[in-house]
C-alpha atoms as a PDB file:
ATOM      1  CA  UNK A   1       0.000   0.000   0.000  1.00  0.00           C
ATOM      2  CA  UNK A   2       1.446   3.305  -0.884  1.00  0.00           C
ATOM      3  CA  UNK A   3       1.717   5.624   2.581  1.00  0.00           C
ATOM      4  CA  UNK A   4       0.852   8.443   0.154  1.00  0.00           C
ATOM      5  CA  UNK A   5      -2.726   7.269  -0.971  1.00  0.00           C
ATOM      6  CA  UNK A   6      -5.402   8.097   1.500  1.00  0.00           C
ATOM      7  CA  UNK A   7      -7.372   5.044   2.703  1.00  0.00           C
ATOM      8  CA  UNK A   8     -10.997   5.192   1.062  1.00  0.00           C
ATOM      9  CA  UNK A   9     -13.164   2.885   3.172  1.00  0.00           C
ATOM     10  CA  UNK A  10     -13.039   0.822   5.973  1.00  0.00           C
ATOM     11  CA  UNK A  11     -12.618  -2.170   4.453  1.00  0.00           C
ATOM     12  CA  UNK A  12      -8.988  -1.221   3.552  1.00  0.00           C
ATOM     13  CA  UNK A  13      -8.120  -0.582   7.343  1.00  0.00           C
ATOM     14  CA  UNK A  14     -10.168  -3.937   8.519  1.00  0.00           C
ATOM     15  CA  UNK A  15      -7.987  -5.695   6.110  1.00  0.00           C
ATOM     16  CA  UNK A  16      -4.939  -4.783   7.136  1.00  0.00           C
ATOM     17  CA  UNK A  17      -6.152  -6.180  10.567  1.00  0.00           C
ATOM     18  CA  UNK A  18      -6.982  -9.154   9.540  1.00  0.00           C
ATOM     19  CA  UNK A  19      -4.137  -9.942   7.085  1.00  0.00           C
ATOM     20  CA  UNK A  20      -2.098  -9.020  10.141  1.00  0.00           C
ATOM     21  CA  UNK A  21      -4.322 -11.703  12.794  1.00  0.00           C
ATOM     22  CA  UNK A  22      -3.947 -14.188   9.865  1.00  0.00           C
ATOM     23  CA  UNK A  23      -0.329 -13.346   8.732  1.00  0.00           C
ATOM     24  CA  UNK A  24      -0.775 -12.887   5.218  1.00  0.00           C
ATOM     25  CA  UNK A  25      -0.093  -9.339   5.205  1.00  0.00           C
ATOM     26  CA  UNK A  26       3.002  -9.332   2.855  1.00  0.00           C
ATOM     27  CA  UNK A  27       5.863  -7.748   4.872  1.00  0.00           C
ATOM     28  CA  UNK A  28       6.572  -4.468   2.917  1.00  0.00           C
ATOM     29  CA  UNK A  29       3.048  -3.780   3.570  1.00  0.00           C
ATOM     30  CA  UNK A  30       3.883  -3.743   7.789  1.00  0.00           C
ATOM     31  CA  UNK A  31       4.382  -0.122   7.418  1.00  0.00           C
ATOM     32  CA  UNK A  32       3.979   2.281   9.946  1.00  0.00           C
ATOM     33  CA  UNK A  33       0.870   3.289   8.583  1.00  0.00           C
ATOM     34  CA  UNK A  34      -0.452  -0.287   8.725  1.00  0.00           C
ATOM     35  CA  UNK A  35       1.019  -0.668  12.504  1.00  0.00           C
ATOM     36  CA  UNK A  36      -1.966   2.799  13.508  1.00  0.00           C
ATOM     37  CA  UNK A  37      -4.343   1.185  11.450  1.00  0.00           C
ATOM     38  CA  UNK A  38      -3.978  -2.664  12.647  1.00  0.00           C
ATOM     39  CA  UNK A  39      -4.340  -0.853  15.902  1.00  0.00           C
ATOM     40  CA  UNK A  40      -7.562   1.209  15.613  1.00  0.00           C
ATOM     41  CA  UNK A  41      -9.183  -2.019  13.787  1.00  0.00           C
ATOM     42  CA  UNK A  42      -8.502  -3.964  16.771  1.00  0.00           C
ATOM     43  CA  UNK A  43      -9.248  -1.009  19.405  1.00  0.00           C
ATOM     44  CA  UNK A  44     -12.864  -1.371  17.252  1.00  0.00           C
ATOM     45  CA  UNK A  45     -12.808  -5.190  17.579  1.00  0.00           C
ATOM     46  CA  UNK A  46     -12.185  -6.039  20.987  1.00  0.00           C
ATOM     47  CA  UNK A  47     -13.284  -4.999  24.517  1.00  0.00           C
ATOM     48  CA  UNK A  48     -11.766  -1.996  25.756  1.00  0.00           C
ATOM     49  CA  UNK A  49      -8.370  -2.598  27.103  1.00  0.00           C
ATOM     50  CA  UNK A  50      -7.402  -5.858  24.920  1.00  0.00           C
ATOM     51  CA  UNK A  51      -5.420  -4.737  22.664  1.00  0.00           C
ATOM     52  CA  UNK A  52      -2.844  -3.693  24.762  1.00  0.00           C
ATOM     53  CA  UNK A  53      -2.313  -7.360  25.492  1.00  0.00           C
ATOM     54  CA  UNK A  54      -3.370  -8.752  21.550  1.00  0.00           C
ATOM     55  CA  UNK A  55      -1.317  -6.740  19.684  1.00  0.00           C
ATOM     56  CA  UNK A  56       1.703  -7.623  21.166  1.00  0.00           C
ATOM     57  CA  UNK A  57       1.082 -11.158  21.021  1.00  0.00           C
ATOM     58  CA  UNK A  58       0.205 -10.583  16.618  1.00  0.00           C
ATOM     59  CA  UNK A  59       3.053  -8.418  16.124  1.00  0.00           C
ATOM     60  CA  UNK A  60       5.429 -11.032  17.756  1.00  0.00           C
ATOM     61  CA  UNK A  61       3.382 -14.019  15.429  1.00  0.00           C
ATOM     62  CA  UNK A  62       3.311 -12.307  12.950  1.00  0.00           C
ATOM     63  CA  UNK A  63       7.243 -11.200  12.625  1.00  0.00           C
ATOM     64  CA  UNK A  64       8.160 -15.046  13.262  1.00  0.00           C
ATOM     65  CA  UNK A  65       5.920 -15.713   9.838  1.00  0.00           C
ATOM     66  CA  UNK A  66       7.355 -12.984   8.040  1.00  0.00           C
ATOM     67  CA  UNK A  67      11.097 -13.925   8.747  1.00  0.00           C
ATOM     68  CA  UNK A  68      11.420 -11.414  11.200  1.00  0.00           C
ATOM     69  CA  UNK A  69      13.153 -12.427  14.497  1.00  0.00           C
ATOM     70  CA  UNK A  70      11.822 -10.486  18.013  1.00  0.00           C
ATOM     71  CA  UNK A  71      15.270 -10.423  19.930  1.00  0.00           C
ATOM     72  CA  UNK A  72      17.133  -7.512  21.919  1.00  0.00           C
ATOM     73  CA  UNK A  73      17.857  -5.511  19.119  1.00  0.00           C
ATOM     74  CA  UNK A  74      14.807  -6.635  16.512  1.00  0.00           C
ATOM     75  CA  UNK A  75      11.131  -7.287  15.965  1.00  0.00           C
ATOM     76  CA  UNK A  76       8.856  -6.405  18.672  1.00  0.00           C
ATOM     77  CA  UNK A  77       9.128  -3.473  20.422  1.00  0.00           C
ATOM     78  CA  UNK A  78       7.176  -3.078  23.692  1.00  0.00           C
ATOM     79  CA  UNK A  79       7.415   0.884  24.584  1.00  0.00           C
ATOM     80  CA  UNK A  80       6.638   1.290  21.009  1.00  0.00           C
ATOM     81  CA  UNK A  81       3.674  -0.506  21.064  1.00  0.00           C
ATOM     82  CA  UNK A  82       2.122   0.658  23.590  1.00  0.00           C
ATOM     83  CA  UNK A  83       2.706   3.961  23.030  1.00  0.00           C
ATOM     84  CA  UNK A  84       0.951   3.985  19.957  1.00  0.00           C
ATOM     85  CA  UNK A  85      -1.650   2.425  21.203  1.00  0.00           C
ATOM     86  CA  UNK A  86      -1.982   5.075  24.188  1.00  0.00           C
ATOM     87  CA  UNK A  87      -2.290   7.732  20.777  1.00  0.00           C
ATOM     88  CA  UNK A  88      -3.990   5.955  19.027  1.00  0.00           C
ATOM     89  CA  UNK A  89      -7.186   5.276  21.702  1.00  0.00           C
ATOM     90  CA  UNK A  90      -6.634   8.926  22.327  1.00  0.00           C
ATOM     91  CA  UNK A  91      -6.875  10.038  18.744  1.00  0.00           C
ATOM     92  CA  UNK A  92      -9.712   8.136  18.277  1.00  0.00           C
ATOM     93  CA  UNK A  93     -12.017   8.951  20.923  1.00  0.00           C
ATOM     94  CA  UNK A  94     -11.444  12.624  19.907  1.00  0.00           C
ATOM     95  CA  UNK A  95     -12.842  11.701  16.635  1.00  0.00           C
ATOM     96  CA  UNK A  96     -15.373   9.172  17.567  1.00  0.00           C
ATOM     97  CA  UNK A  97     -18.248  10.281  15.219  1.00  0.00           C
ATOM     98  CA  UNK A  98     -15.866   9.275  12.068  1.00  0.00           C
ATOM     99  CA  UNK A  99     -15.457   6.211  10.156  1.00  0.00           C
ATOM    100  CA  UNK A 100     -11.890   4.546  10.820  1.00  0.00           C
ATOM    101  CA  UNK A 101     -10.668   5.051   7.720  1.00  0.00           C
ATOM    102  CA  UNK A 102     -11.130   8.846   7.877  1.00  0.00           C
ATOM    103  CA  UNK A 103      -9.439   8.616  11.283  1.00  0.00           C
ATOM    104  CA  UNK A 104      -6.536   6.579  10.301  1.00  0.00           C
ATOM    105  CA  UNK A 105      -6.031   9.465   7.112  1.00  0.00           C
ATOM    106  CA  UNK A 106      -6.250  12.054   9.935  1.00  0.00           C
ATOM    107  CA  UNK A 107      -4.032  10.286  12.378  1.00  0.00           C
ATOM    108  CA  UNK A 108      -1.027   9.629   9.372  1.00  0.00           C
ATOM    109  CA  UNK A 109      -1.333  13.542   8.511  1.00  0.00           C
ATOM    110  CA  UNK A 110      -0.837  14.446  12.429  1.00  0.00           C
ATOM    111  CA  UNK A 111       2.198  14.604  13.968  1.00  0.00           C
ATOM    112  CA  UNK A 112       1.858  11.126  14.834  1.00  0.00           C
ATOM    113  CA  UNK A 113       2.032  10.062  11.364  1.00  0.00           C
ATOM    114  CA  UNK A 114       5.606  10.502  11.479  1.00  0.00           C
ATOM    115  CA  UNK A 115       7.693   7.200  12.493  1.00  0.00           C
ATOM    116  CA  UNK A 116       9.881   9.033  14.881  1.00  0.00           C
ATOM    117  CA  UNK A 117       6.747  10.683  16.859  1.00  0.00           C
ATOM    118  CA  UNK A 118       8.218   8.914  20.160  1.00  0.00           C
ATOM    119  CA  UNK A 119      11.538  10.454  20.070  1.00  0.00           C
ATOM    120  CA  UNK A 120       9.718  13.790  21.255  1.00  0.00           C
ATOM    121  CA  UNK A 121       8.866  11.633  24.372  1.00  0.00           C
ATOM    122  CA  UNK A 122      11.595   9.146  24.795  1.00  0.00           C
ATOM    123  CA  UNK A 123      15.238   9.874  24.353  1.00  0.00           C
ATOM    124  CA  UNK A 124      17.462   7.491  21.890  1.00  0.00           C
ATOM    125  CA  UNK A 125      18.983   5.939  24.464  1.00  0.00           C
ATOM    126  CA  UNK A 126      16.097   4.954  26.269  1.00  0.00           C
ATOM    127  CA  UNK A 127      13.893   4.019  23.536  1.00  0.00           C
ATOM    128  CA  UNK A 128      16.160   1.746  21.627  1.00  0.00           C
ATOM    129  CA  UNK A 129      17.658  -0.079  24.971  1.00  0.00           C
ATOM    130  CA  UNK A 130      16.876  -3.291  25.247  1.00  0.00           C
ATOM    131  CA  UNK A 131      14.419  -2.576  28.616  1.00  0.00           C
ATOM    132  CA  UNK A 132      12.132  -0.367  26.505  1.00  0.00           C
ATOM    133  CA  UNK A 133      11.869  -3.480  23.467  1.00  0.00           C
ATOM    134  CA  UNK A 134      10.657  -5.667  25.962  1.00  0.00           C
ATOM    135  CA  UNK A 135       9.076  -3.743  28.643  1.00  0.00           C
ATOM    136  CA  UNK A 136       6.748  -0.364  28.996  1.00  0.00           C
ATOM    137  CA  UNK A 137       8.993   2.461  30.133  1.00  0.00           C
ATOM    138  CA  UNK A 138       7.778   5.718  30.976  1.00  0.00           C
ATOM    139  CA  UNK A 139       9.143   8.851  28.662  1.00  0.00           C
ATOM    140  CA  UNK A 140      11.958  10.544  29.916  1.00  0.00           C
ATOM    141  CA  UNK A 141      11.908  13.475  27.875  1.00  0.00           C
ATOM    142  CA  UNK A 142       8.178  14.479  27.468  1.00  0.00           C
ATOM    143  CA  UNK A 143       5.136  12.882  29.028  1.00  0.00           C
ATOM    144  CA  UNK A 144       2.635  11.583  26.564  1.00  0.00           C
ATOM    145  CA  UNK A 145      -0.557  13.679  26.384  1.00  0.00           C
ATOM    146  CA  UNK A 146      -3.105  11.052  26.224  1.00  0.00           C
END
């Protein structure tokens, strides 16, 4: 999917979810884009509060299917994730009237659309150590706003 086409319906953002929950999603397709909108398909899907503990679980699956090993310095990263989950529940309850895939277009054209958004909250060091991969830490720079 090109990062520079808009998403049209939800059917594009619901597919990215599932390709993601079945592992078909071909890899360079795992953009950051697709991380936001995996996320706000599965905020919509489950109860409130689960994903924070499924997406974790399908990223890890589905970088193991896609060649992609979670270790210290690779794969899965856990301050990441949860991060942009935090922003991404925030985003969307500020915009809870719209369809997802107007959200997810709104979201990519915010600050957050930018793959480096954390580094405003999280130094370099901290982000990329291997504590923050595989555990929540707090920002050290900038406390998140949501």
């Amino acid at each position: 999917m090109n990062v520079l086409i808009p998403f049209t319906s939800d059917e594009q953002v619901v597919a990215i979810g599932r390709s993601l929950v079945a592992r078909t999603l071909p890899k360079p397709e795992w953009t950051h884009r697709a991380h936001f909108a995996a996320a706000l398909w599965l905020m919509e899907e489950c109860a409130h509060g689960e994903a924070e503990h499924m997406l974790p679980r399908l990223i890890r699956a589905y970088n193991e299917a896609t060649g992609t090993a979670n270790t210290d310095t690779s794969g899965y990263h856990e301050t990441i994730t949860q991060a942009s989950l935090r922003a991404a529940r925030a985003f969307r309850a500020e915009r809870a009237e719209l369809p997802l895939f107007a959200v997810c277009n709104e979201l990519m054209a915010s600050p957050l659309g930018r793959s480096d958004w954390v580094l405003a909250h999280l130094s370099r060091e901290k982000l990329f150590s291997v504590e923050a991969r595989k555990t929540w830490l707090e920002p050290d720079l900038l406390a998140l706003p949501f």
